[in-house]
C-alpha atoms as a PDB file:
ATOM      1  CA  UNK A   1      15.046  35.602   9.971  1.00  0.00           C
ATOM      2  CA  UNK A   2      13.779  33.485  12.361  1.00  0.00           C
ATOM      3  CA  UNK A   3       9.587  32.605  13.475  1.00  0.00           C
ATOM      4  CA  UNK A   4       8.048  31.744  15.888  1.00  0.00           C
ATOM      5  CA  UNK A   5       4.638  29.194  15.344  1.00  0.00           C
ATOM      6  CA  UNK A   6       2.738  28.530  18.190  1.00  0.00           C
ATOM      7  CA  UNK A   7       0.522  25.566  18.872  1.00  0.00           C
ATOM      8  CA  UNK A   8      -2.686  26.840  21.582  1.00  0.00           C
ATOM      9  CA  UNK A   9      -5.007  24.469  22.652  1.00  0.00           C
ATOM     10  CA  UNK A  10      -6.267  22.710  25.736  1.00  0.00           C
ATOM     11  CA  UNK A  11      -5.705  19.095  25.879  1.00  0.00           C
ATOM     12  CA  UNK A  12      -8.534  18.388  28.315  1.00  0.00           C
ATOM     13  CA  UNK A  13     -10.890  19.585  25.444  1.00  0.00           C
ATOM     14  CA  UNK A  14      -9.322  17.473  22.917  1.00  0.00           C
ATOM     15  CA  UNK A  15      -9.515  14.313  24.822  1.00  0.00           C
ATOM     16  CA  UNK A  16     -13.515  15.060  26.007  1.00  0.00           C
ATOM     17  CA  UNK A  17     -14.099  15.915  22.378  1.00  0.00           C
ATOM     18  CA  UNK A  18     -12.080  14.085  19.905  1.00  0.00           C
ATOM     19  CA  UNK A  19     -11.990  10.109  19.149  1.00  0.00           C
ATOM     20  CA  UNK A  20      -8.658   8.317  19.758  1.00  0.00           C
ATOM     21  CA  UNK A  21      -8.148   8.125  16.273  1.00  0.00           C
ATOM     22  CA  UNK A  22      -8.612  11.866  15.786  1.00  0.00           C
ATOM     23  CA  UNK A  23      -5.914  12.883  18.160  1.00  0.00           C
ATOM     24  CA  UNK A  24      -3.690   9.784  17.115  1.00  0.00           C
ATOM     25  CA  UNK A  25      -3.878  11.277  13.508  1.00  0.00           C
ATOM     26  CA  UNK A  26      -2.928  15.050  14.816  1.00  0.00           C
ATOM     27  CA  UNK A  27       0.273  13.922  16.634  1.00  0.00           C
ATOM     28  CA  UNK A  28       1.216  12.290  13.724  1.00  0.00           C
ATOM     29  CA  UNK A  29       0.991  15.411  11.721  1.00  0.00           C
ATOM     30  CA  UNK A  30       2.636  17.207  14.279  1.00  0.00           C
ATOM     31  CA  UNK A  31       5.291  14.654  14.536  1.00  0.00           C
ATOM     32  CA  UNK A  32       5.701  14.566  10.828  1.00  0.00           C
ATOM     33  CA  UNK A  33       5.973  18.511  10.461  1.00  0.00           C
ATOM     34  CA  UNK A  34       8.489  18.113  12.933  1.00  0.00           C
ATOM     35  CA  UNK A  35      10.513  16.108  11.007  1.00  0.00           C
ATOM     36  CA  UNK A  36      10.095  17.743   7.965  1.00  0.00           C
ATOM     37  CA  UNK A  37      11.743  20.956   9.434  1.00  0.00           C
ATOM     38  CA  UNK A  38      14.564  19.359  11.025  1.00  0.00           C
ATOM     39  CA  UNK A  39      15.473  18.229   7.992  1.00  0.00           C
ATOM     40  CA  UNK A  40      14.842  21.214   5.639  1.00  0.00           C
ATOM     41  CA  UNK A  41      17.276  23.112   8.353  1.00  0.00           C
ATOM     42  CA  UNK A  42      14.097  25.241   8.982  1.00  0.00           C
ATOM     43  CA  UNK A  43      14.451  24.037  12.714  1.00  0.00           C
ATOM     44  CA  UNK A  44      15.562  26.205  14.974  1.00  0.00           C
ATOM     45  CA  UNK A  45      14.049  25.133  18.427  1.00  0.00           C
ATOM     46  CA  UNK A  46      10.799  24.122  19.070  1.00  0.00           C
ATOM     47  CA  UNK A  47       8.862  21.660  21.918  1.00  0.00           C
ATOM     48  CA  UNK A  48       5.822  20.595  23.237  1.00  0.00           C
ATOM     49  CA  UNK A  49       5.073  22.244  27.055  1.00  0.00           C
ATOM     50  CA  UNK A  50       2.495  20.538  29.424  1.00  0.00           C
ATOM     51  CA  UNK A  51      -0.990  20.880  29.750  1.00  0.00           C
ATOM     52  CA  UNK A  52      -2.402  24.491  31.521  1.00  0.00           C
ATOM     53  CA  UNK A  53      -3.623  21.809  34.834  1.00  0.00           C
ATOM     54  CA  UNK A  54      -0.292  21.651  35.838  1.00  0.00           C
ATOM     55  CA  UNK A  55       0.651  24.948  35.488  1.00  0.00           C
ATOM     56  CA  UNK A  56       2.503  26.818  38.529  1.00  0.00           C
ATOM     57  CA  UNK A  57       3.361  30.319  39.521  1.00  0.00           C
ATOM     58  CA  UNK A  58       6.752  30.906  41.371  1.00  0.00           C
ATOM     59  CA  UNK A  59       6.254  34.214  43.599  1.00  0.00           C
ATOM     60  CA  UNK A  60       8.991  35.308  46.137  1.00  0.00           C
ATOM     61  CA  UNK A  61       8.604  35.448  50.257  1.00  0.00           C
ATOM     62  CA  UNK A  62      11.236  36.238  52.571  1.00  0.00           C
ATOM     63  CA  UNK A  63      13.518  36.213  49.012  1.00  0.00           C
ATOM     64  CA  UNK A  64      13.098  32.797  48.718  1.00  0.00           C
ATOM     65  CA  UNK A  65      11.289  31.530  45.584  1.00  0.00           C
ATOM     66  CA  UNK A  66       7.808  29.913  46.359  1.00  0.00           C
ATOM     67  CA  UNK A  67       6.129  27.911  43.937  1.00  0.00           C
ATOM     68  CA  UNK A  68       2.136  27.529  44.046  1.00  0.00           C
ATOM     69  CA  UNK A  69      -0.399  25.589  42.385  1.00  0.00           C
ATOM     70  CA  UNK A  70      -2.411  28.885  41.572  1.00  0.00           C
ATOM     71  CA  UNK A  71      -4.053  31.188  41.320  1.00  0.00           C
ATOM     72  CA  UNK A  72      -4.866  31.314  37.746  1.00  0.00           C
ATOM     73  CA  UNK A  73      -7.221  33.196  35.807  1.00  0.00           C
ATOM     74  CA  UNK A  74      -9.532  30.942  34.118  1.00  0.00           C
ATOM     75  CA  UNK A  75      -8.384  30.153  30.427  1.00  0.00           C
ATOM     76  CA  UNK A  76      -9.676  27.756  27.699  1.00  0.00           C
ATOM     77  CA  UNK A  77      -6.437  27.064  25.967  1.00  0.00           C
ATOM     78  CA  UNK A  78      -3.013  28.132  26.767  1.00  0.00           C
ATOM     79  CA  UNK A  79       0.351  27.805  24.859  1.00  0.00           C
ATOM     80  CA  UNK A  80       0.913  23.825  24.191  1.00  0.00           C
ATOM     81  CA  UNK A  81       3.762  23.717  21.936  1.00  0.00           C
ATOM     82  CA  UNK A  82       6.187  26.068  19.409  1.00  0.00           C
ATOM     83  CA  UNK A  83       8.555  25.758  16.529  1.00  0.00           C
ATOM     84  CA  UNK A  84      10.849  28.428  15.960  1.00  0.00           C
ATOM     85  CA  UNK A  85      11.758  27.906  12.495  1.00  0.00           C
ATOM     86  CA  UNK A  86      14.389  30.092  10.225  1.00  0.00           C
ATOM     87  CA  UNK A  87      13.030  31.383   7.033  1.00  0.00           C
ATOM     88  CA  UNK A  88      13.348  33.897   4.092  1.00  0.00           C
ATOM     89  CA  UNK A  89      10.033  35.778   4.870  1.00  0.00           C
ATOM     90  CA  UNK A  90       7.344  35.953   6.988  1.00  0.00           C
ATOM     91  CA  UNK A  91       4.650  34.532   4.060  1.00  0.00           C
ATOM     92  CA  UNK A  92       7.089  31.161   4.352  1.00  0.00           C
ATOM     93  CA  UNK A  93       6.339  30.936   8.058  1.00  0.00           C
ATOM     94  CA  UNK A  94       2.796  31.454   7.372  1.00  0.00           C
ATOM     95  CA  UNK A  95       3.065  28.415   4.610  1.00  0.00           C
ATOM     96  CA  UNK A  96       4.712  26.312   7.499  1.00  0.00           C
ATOM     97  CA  UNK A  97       2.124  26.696  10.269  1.00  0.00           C
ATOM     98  CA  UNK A  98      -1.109  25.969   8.043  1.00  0.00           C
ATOM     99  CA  UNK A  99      -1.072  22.877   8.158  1.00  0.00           C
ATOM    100  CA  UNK A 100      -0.463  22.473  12.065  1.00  0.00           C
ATOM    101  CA  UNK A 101      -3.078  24.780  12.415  1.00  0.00           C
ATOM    102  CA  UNK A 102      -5.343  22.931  10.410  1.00  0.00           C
ATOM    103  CA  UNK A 103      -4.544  19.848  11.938  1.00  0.00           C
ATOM    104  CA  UNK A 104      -4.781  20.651  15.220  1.00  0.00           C
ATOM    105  CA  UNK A 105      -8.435  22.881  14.890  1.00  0.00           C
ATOM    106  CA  UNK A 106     -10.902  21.719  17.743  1.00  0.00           C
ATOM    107  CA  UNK A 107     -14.201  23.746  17.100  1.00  0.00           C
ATOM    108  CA  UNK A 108     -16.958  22.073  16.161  1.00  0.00           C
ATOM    109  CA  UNK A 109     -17.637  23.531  12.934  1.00  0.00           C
ATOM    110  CA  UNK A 110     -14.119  22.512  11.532  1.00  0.00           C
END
């Protein structure tokens, strides 16, 4: 059966609020987990997608598509990144994203 983990965050907030080494240390988890399912076979698909700023929304005039720069309702973190990985059960999954989740926690009181 095949999951879906997805990475939320807003990389604005990161970069006001973590050092360099901090974020340097989370893409190299990230990168690592990566690897690690590619070569299990757990990887299915799976990418990183660009920061919520540069976000646009395609609406139709005259049946033409027209693509905007907003508007947006205001968010604090949006979808940056999935892995859909193939596994036996959903508690597997669960095992999988952990540790991206832990890596990749930006509150303050982590």
């Amino acid at each position: 059966m095949k999951y879906m983990i997805m990475m939320f965050g807003c990389a604005s907030e990161v970069v006001q609020s973590r050092s360099k080494e901090w974020i340097a240390g989370m893409q190299k988890m990230l990168m690592d987990l990566d690897a690690e399912l590619r070569e299990s076979g757990e990887w299915v698909a799976g990418d990183a997608l660009t920061d919520a700023s540069q976000a646009r929304t395609v609406r139709f005039a005259d049946g033409a598509p027209v693509p905007t720069d907003g508007p947006f309702a205001e968010i604090k973190e949006s979808l940056a990144g999935y892995w859909i990985v193939e596994a036996s059960e959903p508690a597997h999954s669960s095992t999988r994203a952990a540790p991206a989740l832990a890596a990749t926690r930006t509150s303050s009181t982590d």
